[in-house]
Protein backbone atom coordinates (compact mmCIF):
# COMPACT_ATOMS: atom_id res chain seq x y z
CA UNK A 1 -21.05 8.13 -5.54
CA UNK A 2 -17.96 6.04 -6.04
CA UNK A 3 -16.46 6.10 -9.39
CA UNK A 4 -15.40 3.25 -11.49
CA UNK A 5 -11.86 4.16 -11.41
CA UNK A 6 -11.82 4.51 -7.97
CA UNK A 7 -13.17 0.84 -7.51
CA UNK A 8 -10.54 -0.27 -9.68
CA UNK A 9 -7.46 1.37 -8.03
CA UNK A 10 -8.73 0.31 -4.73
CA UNK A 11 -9.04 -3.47 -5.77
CA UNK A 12 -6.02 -2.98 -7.55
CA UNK A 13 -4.59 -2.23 -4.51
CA UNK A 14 -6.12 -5.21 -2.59
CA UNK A 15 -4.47 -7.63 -4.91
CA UNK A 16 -0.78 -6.25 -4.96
CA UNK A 17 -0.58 -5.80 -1.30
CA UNK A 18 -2.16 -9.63 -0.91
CA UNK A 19 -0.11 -10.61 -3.86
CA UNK A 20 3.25 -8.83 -1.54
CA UNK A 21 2.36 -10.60 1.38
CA UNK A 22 2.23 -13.94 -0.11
CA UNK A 23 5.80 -13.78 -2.00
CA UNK A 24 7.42 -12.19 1.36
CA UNK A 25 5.52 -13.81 4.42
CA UNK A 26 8.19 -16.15 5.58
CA UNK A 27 10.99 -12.69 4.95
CA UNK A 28 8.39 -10.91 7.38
CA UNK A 29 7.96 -13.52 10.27
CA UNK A 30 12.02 -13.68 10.13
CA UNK A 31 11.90 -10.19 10.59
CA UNK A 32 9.77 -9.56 12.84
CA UNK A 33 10.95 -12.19 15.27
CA UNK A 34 14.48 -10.95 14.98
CA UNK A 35 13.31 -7.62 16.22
CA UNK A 36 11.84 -9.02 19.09
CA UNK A 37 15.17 -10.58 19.83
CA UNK A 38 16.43 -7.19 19.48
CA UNK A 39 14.41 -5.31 21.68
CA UNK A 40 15.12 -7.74 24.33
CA UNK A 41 18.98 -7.12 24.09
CA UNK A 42 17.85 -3.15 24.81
CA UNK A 43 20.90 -1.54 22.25
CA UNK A 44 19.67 -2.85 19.35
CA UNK A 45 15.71 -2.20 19.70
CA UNK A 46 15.78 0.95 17.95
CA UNK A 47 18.33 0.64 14.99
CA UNK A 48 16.10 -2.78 14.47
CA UNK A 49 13.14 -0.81 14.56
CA UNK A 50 14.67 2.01 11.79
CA UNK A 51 15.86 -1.44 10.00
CA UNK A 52 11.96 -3.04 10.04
CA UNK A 53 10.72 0.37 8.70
CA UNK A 54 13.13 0.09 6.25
CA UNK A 55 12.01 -3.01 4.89
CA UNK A 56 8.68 -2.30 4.77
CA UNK A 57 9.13 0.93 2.61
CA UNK A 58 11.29 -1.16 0.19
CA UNK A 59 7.68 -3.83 0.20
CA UNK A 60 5.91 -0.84 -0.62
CA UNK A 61 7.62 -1.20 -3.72
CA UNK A 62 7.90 -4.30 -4.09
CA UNK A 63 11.12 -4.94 -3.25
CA UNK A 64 12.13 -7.84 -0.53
CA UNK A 65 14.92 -6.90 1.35
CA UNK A 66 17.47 -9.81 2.36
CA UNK A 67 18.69 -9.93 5.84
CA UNK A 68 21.91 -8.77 4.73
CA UNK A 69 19.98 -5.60 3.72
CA UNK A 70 18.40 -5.24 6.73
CA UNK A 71 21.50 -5.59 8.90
CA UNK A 72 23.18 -2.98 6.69
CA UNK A 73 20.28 -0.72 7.72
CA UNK A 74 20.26 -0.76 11.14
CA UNK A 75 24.26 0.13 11.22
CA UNK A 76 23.64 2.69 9.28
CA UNK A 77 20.90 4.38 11.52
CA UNK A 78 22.38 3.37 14.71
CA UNK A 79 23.05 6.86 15.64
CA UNK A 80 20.12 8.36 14.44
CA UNK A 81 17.62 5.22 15.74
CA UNK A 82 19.46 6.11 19.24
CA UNK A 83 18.80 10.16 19.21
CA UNK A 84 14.82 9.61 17.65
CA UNK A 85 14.65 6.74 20.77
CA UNK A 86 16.23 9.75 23.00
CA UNK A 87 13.67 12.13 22.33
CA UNK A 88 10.95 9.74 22.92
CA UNK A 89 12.29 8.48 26.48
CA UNK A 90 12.36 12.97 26.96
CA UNK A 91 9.11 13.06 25.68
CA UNK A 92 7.71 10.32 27.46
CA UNK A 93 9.10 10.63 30.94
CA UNK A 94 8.05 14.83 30.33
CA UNK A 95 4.66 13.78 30.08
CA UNK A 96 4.98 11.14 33.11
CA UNK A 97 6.23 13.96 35.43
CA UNK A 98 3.99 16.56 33.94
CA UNK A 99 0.59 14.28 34.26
């Protein structure tokens, strides 16, 4: 049996994610199709990627990143986006050989 409580925090939960969506959609479709545009220039994809991941752990807390924010990210994690992207091309083309 479900417990009051337990109703409560999920609606509560419900209503500030809606309530984040609604103040940030037009922030999020920006964002989103910029990292599209990324991805098709190749050496951007994954610090863009890092950068989107960014900006949705600051909406977790209800915090709206600017673009400015987000740019800042992603040159900040280029390195790092590029060796986590490595290990996923060397995990990926493992598997395709192994399989």
């Amino acid at each position: 049996m479900v417990s009051i409580d337990e109703q409560t925090g999920f609606f509560h939960a419900i209503r500030s994610t809606t309530s984040i969506w609604v103040k940030g959609w037009t922030s999020w479709v920006t964002f989103c199709i910029l990292w599209v545009i990324c991805w098709l220039t190749i050496i951007l994809g994954p610090p863009a990627t890092f950068a989107l991941v960014y900006a949705g752990r600051l909406s977790v807390l209800e915090v709206m990143p600017g673009l400015s924010e987000l740019v800042s990210a992603a040159r900040r994690s280029f390195g790092l986006a590029w060796l986590w992207m490595g290990l996923n091309l060397l995990a990926g083309g493992g598997y395709s050989i192994w399989d």
